[in-house]
N, C-alpha and C. Protein backbone atom coordinates (compact mmCIF):
# COMPACT_ATOMS: atom_id res chain seq x y z
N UNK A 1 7.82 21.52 -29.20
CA UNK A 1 8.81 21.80 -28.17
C UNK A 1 8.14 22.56 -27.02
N UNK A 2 7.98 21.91 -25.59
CA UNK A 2 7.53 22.75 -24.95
C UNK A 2 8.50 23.26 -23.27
N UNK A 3 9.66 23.02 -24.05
CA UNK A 3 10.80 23.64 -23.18
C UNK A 3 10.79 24.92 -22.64
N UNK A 4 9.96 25.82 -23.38
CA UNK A 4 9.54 26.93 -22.93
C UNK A 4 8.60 27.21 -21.79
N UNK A 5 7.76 26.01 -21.52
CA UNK A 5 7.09 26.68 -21.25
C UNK A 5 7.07 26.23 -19.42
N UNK A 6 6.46 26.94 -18.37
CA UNK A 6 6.37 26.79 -17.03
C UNK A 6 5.08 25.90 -16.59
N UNK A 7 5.44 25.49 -15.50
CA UNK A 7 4.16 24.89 -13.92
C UNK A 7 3.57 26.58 -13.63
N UNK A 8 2.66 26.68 -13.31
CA UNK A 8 2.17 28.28 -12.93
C UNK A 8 1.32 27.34 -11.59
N UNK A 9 1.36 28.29 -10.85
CA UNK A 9 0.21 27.93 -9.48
C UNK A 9 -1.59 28.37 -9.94
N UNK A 10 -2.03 27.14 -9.25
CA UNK A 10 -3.60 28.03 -9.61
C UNK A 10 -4.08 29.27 -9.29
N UNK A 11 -3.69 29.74 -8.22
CA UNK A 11 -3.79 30.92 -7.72
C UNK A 11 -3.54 32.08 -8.46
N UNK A 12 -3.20 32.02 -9.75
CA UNK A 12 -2.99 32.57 -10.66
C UNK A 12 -4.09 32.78 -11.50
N UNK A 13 -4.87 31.89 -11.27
CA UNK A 13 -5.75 31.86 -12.38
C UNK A 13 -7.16 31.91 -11.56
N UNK A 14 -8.55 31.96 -12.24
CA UNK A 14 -9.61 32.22 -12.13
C UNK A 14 -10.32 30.43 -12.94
N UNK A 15 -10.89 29.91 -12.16
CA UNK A 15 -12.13 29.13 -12.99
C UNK A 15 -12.63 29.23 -13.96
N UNK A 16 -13.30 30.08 -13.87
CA UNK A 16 -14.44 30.57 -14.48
C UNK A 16 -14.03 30.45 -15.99
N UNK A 17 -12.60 31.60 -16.14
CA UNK A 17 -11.78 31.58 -17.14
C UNK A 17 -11.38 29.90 -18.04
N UNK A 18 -12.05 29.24 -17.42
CA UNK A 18 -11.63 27.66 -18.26
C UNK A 18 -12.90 27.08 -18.36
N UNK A 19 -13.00 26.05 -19.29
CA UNK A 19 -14.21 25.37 -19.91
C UNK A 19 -13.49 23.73 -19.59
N UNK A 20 -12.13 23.37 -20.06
CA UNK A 20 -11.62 21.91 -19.19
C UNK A 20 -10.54 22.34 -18.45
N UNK A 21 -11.02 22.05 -17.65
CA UNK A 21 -9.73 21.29 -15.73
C UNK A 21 -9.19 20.30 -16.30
N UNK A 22 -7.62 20.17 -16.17
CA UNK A 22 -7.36 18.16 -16.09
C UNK A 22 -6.35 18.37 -14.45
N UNK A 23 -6.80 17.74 -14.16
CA UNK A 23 -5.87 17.39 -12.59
C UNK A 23 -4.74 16.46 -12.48
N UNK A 24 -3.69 16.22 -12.79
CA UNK A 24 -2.46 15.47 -13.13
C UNK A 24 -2.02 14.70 -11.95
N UNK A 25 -2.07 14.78 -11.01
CA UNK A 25 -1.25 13.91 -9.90
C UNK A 25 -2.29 13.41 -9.56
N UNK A 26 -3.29 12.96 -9.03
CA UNK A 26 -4.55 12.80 -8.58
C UNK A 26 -4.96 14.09 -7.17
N UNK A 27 -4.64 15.14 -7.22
CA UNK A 27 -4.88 16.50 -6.89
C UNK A 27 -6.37 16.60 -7.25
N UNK A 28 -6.85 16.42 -7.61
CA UNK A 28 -8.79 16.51 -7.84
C UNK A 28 -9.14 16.67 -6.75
N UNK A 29 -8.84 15.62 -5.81
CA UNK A 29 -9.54 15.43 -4.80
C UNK A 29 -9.06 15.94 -3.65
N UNK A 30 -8.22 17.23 -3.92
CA UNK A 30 -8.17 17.70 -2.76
C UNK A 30 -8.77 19.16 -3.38
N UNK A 31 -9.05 19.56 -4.12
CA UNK A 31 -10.14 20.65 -4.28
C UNK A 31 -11.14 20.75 -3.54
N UNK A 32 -10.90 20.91 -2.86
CA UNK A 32 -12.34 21.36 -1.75
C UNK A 32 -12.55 23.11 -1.61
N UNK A 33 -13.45 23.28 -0.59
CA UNK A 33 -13.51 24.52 -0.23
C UNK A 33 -13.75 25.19 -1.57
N UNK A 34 -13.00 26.55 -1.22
CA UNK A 34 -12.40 27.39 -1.97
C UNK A 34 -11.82 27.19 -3.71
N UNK A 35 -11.17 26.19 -3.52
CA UNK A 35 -11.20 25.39 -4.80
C UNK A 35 -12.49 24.12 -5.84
N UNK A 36 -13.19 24.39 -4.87
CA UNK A 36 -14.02 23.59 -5.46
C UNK A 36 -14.60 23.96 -6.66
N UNK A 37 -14.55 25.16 -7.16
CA UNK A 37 -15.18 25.64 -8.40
C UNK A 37 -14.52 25.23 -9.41
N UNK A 38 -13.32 24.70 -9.19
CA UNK A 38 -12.23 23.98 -10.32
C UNK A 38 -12.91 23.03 -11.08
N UNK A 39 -13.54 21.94 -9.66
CA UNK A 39 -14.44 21.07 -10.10
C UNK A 39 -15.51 20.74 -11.21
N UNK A 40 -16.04 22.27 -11.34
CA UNK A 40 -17.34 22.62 -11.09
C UNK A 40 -17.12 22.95 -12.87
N UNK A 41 -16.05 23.11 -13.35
CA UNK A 41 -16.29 23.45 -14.88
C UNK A 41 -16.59 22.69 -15.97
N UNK A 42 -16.83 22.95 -17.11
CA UNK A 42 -17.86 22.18 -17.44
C UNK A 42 -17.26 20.74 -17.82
N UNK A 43 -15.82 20.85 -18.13
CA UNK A 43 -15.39 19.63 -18.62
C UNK A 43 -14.02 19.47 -16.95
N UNK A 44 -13.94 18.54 -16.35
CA UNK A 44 -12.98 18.02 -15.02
C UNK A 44 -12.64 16.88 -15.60
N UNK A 45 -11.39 16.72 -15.34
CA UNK A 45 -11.06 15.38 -15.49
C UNK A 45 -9.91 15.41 -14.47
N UNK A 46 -9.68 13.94 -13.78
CA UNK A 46 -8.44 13.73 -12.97
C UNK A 46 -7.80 12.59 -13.81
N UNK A 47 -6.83 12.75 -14.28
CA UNK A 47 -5.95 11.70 -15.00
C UNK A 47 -5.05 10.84 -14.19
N UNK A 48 -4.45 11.16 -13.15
CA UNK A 48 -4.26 10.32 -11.80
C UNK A 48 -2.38 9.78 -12.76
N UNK A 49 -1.65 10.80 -13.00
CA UNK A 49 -0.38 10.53 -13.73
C UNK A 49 0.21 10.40 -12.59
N UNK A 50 1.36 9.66 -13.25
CA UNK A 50 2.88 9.69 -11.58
C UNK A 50 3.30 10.92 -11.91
N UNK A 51 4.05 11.31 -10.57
CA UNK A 51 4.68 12.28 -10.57
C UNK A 51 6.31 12.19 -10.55
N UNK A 52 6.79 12.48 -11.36
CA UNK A 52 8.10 11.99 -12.18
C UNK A 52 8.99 12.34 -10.93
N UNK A 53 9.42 13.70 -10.12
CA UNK A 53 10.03 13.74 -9.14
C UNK A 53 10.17 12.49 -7.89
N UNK A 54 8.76 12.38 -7.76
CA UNK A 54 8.74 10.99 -6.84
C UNK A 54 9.17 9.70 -6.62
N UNK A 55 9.16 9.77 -8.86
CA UNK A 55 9.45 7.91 -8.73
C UNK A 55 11.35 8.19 -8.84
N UNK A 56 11.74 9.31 -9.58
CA UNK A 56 13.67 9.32 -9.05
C UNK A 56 13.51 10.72 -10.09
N UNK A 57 13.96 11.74 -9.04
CA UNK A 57 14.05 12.97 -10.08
C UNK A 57 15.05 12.55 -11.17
N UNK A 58 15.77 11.87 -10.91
CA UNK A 58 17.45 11.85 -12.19
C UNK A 58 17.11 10.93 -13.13
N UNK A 59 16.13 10.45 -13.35
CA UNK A 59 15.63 9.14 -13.96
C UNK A 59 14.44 10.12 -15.30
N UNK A 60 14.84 10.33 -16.76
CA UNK A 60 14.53 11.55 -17.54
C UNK A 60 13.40 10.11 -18.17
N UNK A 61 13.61 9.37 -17.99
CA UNK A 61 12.47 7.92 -18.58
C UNK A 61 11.16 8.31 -18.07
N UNK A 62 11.13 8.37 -16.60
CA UNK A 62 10.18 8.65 -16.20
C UNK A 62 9.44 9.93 -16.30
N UNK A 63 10.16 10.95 -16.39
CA UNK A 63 9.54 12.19 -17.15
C UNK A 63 9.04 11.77 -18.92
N UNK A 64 9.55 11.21 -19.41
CA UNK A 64 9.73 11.28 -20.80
C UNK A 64 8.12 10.47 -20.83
N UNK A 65 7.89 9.68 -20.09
CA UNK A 65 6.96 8.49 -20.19
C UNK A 65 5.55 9.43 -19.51
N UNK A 66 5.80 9.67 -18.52
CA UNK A 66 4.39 10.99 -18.42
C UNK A 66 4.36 12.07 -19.10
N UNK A 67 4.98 12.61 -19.72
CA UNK A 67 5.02 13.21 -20.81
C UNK A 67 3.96 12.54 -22.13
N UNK A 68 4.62 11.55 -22.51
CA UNK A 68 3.74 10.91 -23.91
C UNK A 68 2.26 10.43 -23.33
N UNK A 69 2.28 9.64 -22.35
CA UNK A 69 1.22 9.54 -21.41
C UNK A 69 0.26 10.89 -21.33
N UNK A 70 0.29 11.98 -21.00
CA UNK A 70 -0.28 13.36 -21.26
C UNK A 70 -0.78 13.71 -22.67
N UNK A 71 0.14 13.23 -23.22
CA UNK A 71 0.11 13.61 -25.20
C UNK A 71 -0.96 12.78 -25.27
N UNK A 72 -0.96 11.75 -24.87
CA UNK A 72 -2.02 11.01 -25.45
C UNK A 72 -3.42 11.31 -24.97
N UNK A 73 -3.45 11.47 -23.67
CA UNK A 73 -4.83 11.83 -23.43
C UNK A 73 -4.65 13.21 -23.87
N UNK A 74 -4.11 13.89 -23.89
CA UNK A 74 -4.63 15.24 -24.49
C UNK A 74 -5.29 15.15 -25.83
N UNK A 75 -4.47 14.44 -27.02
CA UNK A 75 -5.44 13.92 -27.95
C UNK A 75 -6.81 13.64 -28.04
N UNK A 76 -6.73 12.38 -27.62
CA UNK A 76 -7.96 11.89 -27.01
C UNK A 76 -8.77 12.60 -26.60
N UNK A 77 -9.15 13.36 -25.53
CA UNK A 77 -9.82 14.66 -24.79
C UNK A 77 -10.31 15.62 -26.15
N UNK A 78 -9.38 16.12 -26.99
CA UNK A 78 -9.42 16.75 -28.00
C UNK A 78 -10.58 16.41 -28.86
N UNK A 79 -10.50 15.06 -29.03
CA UNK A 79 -11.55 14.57 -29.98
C UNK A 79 -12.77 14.74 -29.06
N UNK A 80 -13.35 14.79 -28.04
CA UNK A 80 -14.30 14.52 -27.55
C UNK A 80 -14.60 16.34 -27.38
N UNK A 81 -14.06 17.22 -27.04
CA UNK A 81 -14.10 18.44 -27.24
C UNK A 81 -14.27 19.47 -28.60
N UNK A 82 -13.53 18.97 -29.45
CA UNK A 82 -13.95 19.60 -30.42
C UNK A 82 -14.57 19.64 -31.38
């Protein structure tokens, strides 16, 4: 259940502090600058998901479906990480 839990801004956080990045909207590629150290850790990945607001916020399919979509590569990722 992860009803609990929040979106946090990066700005919150530090790089350094992470070993994998995943970039969800295709947002990777606007890391530049200042953000570029996001890049720079040891494991990046851009997964290039829809963004559920976009395709019809009222439409819970489309959340539900990037959702399992996530589950799965998170799996996946998992195995190659641990």
């Amino acid at each position: 259940d992860i009803s609990a839990y929040t979106s946090d801004a990066m700005a919150d956080f530090k790089p350094e502090d992470f070993d994998v990045v995943i970039s969800c909207c295709g947002c990777g590629s606007k890391l530049d600058g200042d953000k570029a150290a996001w890049k720079q850790r040891p494991v990046f990945m851009d997964w290039n998901l829809d963004d559920p607001p976009a395709i019809d916020p009222g439409d819970l399919s489309a959340y539900r479906r990037v959702r399992d979509e996530s589950k799965a590569k998170v799996w996946e990722l998992l195995k190659t990480v641990v």
